[in-house]
C-alpha atoms as a PDB file:
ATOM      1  CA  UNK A   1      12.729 -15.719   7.168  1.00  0.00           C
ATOM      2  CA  UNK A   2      11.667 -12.831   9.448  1.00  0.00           C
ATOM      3  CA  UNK A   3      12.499  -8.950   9.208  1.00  0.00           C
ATOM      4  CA  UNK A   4      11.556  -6.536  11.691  1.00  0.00           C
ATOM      5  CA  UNK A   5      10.262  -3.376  10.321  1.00  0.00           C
ATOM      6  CA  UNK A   6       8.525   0.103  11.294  1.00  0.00           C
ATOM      7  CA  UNK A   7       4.613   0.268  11.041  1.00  0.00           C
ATOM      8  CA  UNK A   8       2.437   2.754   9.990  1.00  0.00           C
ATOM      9  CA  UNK A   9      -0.527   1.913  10.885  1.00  0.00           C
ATOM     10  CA  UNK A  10      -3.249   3.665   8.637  1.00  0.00           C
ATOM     11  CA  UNK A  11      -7.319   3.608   7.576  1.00  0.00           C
ATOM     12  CA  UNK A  12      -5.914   2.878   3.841  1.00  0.00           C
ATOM     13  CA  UNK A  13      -4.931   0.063   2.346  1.00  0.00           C
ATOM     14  CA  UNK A  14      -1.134   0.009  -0.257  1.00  0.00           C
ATOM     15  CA  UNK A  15      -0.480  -2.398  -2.374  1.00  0.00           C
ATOM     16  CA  UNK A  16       2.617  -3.291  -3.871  1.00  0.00           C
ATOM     17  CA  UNK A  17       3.418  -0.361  -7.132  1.00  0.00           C
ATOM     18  CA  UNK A  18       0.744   1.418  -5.360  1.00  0.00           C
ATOM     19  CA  UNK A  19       1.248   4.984  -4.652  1.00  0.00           C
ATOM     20  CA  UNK A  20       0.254   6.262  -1.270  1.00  0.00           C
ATOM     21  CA  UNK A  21       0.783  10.418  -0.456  1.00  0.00           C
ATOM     22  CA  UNK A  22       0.978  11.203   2.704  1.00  0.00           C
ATOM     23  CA  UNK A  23       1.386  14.338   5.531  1.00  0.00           C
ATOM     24  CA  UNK A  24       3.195  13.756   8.340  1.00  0.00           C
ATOM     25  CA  UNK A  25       3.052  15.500  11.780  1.00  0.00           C
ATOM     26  CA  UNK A  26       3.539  13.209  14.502  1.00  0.00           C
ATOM     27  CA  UNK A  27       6.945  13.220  15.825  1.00  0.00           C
ATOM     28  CA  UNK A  28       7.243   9.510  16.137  1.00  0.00           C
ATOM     29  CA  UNK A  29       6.775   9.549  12.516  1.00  0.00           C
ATOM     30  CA  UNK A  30       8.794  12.384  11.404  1.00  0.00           C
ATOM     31  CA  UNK A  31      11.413  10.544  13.250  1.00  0.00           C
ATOM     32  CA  UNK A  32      10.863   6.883  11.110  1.00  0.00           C
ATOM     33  CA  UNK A  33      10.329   9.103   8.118  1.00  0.00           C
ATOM     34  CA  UNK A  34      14.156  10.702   8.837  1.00  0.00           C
ATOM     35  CA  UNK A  35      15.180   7.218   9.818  1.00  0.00           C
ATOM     36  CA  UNK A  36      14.555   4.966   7.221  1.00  0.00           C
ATOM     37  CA  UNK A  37      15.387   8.188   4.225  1.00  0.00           C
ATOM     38  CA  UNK A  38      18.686   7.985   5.794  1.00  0.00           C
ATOM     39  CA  UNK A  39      19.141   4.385   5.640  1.00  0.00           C
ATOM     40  CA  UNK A  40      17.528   4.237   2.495  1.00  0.00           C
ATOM     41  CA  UNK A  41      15.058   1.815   3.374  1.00  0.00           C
ATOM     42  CA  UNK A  42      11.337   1.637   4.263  1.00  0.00           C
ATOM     43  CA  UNK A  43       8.134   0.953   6.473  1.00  0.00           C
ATOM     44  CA  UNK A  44       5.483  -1.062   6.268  1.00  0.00           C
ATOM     45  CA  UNK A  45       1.596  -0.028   5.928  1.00  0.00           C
ATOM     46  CA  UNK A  46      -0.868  -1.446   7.608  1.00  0.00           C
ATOM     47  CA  UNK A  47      -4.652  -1.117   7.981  1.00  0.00           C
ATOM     48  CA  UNK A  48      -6.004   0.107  11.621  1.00  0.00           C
ATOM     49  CA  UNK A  49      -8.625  -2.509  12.171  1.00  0.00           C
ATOM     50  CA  UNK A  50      -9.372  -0.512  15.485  1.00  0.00           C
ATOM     51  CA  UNK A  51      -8.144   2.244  17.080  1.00  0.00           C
ATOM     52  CA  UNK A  52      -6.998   5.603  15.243  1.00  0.00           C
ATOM     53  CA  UNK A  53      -4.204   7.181  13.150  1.00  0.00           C
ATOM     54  CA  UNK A  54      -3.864   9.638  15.858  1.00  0.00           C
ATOM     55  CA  UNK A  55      -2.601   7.961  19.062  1.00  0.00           C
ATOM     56  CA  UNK A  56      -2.285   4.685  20.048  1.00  0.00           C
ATOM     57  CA  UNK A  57      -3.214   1.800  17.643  1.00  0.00           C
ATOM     58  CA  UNK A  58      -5.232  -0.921  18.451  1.00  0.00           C
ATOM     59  CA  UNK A  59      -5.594  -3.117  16.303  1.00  0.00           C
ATOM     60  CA  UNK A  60      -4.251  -3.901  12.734  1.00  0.00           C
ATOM     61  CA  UNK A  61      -4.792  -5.741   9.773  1.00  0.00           C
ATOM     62  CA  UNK A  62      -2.313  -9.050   9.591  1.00  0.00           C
ATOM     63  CA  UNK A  63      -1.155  -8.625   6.111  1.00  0.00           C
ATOM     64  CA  UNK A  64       0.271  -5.013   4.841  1.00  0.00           C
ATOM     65  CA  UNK A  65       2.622  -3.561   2.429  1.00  0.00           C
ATOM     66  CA  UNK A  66       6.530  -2.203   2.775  1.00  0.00           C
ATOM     67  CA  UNK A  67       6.759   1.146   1.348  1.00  0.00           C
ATOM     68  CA  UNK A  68       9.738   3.364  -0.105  1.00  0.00           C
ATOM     69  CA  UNK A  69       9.514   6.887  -0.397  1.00  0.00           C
ATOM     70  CA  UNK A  70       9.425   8.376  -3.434  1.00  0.00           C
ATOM     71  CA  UNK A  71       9.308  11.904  -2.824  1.00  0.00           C
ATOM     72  CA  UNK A  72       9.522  13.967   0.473  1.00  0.00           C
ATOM     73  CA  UNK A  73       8.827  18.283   1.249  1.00  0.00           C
ATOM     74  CA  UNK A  74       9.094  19.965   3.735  1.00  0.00           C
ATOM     75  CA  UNK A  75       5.614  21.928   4.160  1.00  0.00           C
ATOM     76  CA  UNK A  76       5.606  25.981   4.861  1.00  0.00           C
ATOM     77  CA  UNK A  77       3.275  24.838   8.336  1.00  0.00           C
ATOM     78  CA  UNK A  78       6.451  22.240   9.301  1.00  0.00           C
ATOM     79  CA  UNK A  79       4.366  19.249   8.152  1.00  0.00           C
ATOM     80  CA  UNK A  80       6.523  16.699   6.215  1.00  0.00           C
ATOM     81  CA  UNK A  81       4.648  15.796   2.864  1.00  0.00           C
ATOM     82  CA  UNK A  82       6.120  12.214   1.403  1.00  0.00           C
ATOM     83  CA  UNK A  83       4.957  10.280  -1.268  1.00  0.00           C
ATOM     84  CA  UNK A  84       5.343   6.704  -0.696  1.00  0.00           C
ATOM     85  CA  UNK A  85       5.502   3.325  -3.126  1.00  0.00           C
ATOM     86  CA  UNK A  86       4.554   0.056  -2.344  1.00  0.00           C
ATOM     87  CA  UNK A  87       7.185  -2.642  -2.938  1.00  0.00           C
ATOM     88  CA  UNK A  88       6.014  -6.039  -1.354  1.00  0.00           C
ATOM     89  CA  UNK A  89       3.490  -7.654   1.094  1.00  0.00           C
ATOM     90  CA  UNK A  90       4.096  -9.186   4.595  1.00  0.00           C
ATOM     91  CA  UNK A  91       2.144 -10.700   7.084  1.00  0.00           C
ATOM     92  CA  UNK A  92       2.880  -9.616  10.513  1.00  0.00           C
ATOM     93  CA  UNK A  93       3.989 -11.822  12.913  1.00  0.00           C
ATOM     94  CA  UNK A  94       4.462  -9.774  16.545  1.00  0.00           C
ATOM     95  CA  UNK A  95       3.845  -6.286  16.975  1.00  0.00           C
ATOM     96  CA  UNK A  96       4.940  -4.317  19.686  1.00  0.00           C
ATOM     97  CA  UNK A  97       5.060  -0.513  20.678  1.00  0.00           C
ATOM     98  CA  UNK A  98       8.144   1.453  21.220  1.00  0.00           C
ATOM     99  CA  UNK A  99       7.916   4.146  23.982  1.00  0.00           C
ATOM    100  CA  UNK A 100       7.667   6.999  21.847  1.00  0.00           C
ATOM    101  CA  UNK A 101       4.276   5.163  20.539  1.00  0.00           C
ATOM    102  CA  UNK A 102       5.736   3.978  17.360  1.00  0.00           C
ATOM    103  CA  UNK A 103       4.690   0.557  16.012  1.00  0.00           C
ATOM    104  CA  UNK A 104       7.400  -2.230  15.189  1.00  0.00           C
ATOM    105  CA  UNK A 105       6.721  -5.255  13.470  1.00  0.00           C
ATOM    106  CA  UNK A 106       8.709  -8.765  13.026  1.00  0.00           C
ATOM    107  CA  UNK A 107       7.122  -9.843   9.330  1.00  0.00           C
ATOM    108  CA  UNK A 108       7.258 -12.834   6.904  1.00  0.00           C
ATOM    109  CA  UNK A 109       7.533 -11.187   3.482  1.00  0.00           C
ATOM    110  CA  UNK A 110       5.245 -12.895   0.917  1.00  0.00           C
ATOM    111  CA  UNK A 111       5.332 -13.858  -2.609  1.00  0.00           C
ATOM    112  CA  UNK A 112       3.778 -12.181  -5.440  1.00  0.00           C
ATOM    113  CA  UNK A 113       4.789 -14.026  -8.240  1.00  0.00           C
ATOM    114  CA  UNK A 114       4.938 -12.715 -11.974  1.00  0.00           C
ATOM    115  CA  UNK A 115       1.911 -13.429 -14.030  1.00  0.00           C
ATOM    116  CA  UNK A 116       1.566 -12.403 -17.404  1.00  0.00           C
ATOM    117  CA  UNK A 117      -1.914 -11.281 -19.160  1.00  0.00           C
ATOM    118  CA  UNK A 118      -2.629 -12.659 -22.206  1.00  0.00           C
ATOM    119  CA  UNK A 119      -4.485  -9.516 -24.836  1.00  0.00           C
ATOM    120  CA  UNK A 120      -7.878 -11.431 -24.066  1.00  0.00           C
ATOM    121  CA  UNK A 121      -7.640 -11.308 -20.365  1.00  0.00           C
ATOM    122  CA  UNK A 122      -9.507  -8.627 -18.069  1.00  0.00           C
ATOM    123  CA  UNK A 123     -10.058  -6.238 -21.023  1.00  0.00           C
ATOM    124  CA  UNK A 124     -12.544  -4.284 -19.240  1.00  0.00           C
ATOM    125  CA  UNK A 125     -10.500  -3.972 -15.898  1.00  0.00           C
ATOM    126  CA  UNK A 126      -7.593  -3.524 -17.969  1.00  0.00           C
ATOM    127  CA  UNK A 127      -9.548  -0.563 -20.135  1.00  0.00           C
ATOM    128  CA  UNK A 128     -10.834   0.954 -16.716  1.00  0.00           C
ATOM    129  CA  UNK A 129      -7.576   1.404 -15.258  1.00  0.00           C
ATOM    130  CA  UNK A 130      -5.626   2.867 -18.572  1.00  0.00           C
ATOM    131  CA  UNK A 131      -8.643   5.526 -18.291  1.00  0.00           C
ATOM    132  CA  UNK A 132      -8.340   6.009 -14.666  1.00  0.00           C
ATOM    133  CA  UNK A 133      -4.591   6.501 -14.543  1.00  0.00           C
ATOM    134  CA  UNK A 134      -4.960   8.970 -18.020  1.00  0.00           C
ATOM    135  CA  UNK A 135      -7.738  11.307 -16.076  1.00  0.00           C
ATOM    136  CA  UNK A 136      -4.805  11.307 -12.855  1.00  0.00           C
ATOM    137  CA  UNK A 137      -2.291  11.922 -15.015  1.00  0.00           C
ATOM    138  CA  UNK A 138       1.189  13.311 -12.884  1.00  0.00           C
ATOM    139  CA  UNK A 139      -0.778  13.860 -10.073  1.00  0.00           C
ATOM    140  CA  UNK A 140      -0.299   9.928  -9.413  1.00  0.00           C
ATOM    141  CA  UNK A 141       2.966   8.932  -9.986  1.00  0.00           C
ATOM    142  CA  UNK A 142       2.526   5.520 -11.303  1.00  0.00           C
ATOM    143  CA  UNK A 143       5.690   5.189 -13.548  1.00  0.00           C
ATOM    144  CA  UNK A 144       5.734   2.944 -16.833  1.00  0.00           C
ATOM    145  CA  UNK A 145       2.194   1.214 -17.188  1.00  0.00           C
ATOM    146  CA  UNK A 146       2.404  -2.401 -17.104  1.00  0.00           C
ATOM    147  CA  UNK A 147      -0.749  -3.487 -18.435  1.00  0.00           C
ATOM    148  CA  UNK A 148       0.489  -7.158 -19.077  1.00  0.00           C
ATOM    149  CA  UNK A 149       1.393  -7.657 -15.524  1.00  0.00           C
ATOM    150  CA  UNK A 150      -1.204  -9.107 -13.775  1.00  0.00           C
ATOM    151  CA  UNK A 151       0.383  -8.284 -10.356  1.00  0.00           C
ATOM    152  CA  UNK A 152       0.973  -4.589 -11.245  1.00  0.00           C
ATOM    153  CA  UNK A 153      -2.880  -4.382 -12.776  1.00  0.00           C
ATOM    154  CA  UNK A 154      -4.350  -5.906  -9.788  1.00  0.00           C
ATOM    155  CA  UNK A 155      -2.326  -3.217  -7.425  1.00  0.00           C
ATOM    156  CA  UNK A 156      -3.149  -0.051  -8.900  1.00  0.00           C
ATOM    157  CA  UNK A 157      -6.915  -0.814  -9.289  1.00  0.00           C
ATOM    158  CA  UNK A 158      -6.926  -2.100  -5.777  1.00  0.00           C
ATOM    159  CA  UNK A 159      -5.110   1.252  -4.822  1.00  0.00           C
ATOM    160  CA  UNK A 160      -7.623   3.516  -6.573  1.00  0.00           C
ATOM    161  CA  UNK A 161     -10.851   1.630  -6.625  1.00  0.00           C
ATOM    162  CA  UNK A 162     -13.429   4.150  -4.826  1.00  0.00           C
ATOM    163  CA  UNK A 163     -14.690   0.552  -2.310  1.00  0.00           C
ATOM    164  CA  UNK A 164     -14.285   0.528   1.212  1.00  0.00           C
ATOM    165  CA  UNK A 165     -11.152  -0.211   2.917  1.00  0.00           C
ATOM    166  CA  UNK A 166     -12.139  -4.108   4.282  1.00  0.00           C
ATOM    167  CA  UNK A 167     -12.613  -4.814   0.228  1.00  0.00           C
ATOM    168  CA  UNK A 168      -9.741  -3.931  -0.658  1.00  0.00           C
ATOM    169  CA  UNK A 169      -7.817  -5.473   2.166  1.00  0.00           C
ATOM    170  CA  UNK A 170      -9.390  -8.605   1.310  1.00  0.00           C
ATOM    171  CA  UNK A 171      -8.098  -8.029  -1.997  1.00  0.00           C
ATOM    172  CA  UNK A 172      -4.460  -7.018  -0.737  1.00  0.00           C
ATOM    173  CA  UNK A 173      -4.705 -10.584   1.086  1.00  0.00           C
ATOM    174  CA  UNK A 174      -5.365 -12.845  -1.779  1.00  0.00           C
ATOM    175  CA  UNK A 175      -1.883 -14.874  -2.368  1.00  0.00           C
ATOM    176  CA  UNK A 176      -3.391 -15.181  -6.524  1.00  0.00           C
ATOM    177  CA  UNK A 177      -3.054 -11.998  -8.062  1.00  0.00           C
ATOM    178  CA  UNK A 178      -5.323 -13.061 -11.108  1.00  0.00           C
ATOM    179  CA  UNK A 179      -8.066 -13.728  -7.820  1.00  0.00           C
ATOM    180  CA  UNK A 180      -7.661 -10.365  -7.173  1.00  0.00           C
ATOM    181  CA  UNK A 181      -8.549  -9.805 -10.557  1.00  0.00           C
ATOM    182  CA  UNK A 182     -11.459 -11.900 -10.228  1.00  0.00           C
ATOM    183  CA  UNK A 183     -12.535 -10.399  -7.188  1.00  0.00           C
ATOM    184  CA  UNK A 184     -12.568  -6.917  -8.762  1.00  0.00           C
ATOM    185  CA  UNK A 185     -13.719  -8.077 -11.620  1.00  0.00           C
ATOM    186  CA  UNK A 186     -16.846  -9.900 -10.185  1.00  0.00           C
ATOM    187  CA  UNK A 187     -17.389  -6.581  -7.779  1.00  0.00           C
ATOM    188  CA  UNK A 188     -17.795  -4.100 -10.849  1.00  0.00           C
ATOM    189  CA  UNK A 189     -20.039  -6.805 -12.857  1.00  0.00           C
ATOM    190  CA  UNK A 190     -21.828  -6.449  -9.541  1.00  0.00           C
ATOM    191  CA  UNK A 191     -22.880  -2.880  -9.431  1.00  0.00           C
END
């Protein structure tokens, strides 16, 4: 089943429990961003594949992530500052472009099922990430750690990994979240 959503098109990549901040200062944005706070619902992220953040969009990856925001200011220069969390992938099916240049989608949500670690699994990756998140402390807003949850693992390394953005897009669009373990697993063992 289909949903049509907002799009904003970015050169980042979310993943679902992934935590995205963001400034906001195009109107067509500041409008969705007013929108979907007072419908309590969200947008979806997606990676520009060409074009740029500013203006019109190009191109865009075919898989992304809805997004909720978490927490929203109002900057002393009239920018909007939000911080948003991924919830859930989709791949997009039709995109189209309103007339005040934002970016609607029609999207297939896709599954991300459960998969529990067991202690001996990924206890590097799983070490890395506990330091990582420690060193950011509040300053990423991750919420209760979940290191048993392969899923939630998977996201937040794939959401702060310092790799390029076409990595961790591939990444994003692996349907097996213990293959995106695998793939960031095999990548660090790498360099």
């Amino acid at each position: 089943m289909s949903e049509r959503i907002a799009l904003f098109p970015l050169g980042t990549v979310l993943f679902p429990h992934g935590v995205l901040p963001l400034r906001i200062f195009e109107t067509r944005y500041v409008d969705m961003v007013r929108r979907v706070m007072r419908e309590q619902s969200g947008f979806g992220v997606v990676l520009i594949q060409r074009g740029g953040e500013v203006g019109e969009v190009g191109e865009v990856a075919a898989v992304g992530t809805f997004a909720r925001i978490i927490d929203f200011d109002q900057m002393p220069d009239g920018l909007l500052k939000i911080v948003a969390r991924g919830e859930r992938r989709f791949r997009v099916l039709q995109r189209e472009r309103q007339q005040d240049g934002l970016n609607l989608a029609e999207v297939e949500w896709l599954d991300d099922p459960s998969s529990r670690l067991g202690e001996s699994e990924y206890p590097e990756l799983r070490a890395m990430l506990t330091e990582v998140l420690d060193d950011l402390g509040e300053d990423y807003p991750v919420g209760e750690s979940r290191m048993e949850d392969a899923l939630w693992v998977g996201s937040q390394l794939g959401q702060l990994l310092p790799a390029p953005v076409d990595f961790r897009q591939r990444i994003l669009e692996l349907d097996d979240v213990k293959q995106r373990l695998d793939l960031i697993e095999s990548a660090r063992n790498s360099n």
